[in-house]
N, C-alpha and C. Protein backbone atom coordinates (compact mmCIF):
# COMPACT_ATOMS: atom_id res chain seq x y z
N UNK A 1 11.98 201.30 4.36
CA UNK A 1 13.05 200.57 3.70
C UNK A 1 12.67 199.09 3.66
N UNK A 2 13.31 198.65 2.74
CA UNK A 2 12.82 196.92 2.62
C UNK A 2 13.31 196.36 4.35
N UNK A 3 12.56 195.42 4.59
CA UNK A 3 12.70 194.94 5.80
C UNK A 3 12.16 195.63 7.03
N UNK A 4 11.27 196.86 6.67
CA UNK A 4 11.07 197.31 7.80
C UNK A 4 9.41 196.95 8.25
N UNK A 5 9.64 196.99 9.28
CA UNK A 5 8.02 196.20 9.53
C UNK A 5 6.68 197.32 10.04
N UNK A 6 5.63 197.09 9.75
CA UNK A 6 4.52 198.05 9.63
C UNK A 6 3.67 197.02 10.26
N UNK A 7 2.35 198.03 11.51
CA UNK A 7 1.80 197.74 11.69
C UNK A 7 0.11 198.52 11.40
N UNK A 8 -0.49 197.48 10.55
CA UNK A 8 -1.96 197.69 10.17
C UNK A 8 -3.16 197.97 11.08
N UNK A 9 -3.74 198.35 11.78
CA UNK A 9 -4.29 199.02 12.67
C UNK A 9 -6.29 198.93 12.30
N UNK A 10 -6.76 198.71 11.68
CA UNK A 10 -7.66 197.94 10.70
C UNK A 10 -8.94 199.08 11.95
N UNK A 11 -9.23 198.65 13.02
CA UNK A 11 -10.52 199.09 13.51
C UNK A 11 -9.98 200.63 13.88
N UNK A 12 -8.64 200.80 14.04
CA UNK A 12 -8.28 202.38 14.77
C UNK A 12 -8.15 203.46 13.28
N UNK A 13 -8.49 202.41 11.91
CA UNK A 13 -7.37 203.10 10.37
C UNK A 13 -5.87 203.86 10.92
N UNK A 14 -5.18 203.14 11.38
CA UNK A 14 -4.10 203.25 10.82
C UNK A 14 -2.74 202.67 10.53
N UNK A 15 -1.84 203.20 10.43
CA UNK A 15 -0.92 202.20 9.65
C UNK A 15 0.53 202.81 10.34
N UNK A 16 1.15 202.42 11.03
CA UNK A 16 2.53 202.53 10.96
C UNK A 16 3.81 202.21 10.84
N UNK A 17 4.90 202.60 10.73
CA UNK A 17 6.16 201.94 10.90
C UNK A 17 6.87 201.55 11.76
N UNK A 18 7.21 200.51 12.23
CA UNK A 18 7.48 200.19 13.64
C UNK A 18 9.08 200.26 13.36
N UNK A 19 9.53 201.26 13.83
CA UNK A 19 10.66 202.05 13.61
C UNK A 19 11.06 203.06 14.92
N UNK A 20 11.93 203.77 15.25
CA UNK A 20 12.49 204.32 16.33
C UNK A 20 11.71 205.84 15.58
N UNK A 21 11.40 206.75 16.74
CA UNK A 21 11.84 208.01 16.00
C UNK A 21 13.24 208.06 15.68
N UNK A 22 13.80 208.18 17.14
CA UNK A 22 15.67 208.54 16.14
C UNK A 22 15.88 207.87 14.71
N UNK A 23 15.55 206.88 14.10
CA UNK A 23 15.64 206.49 13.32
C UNK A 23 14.99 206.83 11.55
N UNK A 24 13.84 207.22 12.05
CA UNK A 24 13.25 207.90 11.32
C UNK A 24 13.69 209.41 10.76
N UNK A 25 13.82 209.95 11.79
CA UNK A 25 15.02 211.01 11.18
C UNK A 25 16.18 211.18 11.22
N UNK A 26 16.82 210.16 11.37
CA UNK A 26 17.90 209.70 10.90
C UNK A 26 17.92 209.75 9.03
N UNK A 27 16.82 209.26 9.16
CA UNK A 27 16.83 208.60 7.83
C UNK A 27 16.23 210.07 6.69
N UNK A 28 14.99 210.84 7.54
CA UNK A 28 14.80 212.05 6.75
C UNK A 28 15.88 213.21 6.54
N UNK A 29 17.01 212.84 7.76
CA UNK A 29 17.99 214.19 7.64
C UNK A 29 19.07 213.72 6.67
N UNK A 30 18.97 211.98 6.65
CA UNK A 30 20.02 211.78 5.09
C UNK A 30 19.42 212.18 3.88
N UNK A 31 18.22 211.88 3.62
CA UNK A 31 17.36 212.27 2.63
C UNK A 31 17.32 213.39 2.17
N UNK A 32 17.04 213.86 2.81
CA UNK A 32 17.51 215.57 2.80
C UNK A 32 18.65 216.36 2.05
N UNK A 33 19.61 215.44 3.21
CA UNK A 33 21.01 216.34 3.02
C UNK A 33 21.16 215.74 1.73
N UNK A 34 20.59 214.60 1.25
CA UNK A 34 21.27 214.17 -0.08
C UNK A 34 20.55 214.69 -1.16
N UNK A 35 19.60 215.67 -0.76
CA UNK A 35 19.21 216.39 -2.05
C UNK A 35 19.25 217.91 -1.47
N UNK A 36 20.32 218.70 -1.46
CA UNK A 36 20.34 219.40 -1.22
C UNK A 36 19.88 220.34 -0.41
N UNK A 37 18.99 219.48 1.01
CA UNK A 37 18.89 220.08 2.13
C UNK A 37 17.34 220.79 1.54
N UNK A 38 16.55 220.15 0.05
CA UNK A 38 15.35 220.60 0.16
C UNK A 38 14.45 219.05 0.90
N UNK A 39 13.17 219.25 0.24
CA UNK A 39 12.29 218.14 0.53
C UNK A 39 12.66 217.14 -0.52
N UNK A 40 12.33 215.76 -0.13
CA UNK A 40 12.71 214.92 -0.78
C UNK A 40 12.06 214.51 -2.17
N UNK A 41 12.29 214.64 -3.53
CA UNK A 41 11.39 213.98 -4.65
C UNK A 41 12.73 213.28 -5.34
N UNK A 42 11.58 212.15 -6.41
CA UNK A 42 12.12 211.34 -6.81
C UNK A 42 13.29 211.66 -8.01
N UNK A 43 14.22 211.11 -8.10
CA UNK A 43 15.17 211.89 -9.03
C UNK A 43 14.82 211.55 -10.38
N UNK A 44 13.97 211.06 -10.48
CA UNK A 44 13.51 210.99 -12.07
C UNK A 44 11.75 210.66 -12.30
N UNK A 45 11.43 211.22 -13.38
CA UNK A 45 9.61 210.52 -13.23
C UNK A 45 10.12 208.89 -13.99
N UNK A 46 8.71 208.46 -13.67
CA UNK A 46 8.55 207.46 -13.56
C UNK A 46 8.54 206.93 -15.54
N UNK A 47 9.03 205.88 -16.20
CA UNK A 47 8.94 205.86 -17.31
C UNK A 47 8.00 205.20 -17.85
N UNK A 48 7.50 203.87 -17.08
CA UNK A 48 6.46 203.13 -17.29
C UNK A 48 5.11 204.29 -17.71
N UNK A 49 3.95 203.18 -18.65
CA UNK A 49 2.91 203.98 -18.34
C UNK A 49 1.79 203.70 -17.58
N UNK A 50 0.74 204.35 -17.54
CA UNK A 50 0.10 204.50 -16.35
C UNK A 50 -1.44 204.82 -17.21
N UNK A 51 -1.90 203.63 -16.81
CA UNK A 51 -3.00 203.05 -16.97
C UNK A 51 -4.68 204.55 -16.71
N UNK A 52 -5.50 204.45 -17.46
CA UNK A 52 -6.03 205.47 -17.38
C UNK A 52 -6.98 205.12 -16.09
N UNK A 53 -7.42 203.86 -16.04
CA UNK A 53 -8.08 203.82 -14.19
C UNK A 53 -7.34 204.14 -13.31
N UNK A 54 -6.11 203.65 -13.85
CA UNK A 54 -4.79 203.89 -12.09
C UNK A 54 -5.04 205.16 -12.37
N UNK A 55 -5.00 206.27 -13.14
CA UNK A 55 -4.73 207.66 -13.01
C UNK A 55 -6.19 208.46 -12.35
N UNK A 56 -7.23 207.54 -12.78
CA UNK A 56 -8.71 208.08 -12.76
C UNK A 56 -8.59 207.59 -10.64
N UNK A 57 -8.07 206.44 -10.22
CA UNK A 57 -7.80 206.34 -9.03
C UNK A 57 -7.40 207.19 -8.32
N UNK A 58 -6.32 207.52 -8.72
CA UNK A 58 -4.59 207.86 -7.87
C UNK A 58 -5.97 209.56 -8.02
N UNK A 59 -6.58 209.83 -8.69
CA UNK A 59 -7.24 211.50 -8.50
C UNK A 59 -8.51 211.63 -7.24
N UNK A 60 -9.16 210.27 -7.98
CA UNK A 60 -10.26 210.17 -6.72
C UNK A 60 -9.70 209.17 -5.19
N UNK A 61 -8.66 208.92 -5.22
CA UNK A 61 -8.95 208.02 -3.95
C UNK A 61 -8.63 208.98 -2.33
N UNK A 62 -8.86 208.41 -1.65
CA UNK A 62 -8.99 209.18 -0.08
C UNK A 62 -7.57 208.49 0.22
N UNK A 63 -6.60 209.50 1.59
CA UNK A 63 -5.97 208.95 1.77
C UNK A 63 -5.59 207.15 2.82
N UNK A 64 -4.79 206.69 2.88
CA UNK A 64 -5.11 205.16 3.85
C UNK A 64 -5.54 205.39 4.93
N UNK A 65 -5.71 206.37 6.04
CA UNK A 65 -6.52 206.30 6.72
C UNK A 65 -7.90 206.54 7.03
N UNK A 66 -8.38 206.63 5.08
CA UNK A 66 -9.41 206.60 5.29
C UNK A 66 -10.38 205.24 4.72
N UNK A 67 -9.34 204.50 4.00
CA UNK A 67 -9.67 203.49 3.22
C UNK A 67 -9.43 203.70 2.00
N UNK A 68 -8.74 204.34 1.67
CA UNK A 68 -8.11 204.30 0.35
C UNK A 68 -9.42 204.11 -0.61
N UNK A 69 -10.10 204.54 -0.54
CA UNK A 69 -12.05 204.80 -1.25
C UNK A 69 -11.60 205.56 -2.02
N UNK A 70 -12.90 205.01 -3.05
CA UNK A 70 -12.78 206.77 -4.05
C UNK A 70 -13.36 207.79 -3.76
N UNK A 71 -13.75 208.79 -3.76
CA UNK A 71 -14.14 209.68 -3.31
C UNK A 71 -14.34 210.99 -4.44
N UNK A 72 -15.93 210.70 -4.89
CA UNK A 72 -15.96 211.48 -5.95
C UNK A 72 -16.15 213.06 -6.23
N UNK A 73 -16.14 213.55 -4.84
CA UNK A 73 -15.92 214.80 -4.46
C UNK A 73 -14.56 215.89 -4.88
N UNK A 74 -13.91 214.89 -4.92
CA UNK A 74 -12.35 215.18 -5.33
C UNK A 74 -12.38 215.27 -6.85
N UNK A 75 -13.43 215.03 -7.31
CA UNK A 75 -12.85 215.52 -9.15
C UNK A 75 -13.01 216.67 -9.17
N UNK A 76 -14.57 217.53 -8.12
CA UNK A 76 -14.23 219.02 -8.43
C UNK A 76 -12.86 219.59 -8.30
């Protein structure tokens, strides 16, 4: 949520939210319940468009703990 603070972790890769657990699912069991008690997705796609590198990215990249790299293994 805006205001919440994260810590970057740079030599260990990783990244977290410096947040409570209770809080954290606090926050996944509202999420939840507010979509009908499935997993959470966005209630609408996105309308903007989307650039053909961002898309050629968003296919090859690794996730942040790995460095967010591309990784050209992933087009197979």
């Amino acid at each position: 949520m805006n205001g919440d603070k994260v810590r970057i972790d740079i030599p260990n890769r990783r990244i977290d939210v410096m947040i409570a657990d209770e809080e954290l699912e606090k926050r996944r069991k509202a999420m939840n319940e507010k979509h009908d008690g499935g997993d959470w997705a966005p209630a609408e796609a996105r309308s903007r468009a989307v650039s053909t590198a961002l898309k050629a990215y968003a296919k090859m990249a690794t996730s942040a703990d790995k460095g967010a790299v591309r990784d050209l293994s992933r087009l197979d």
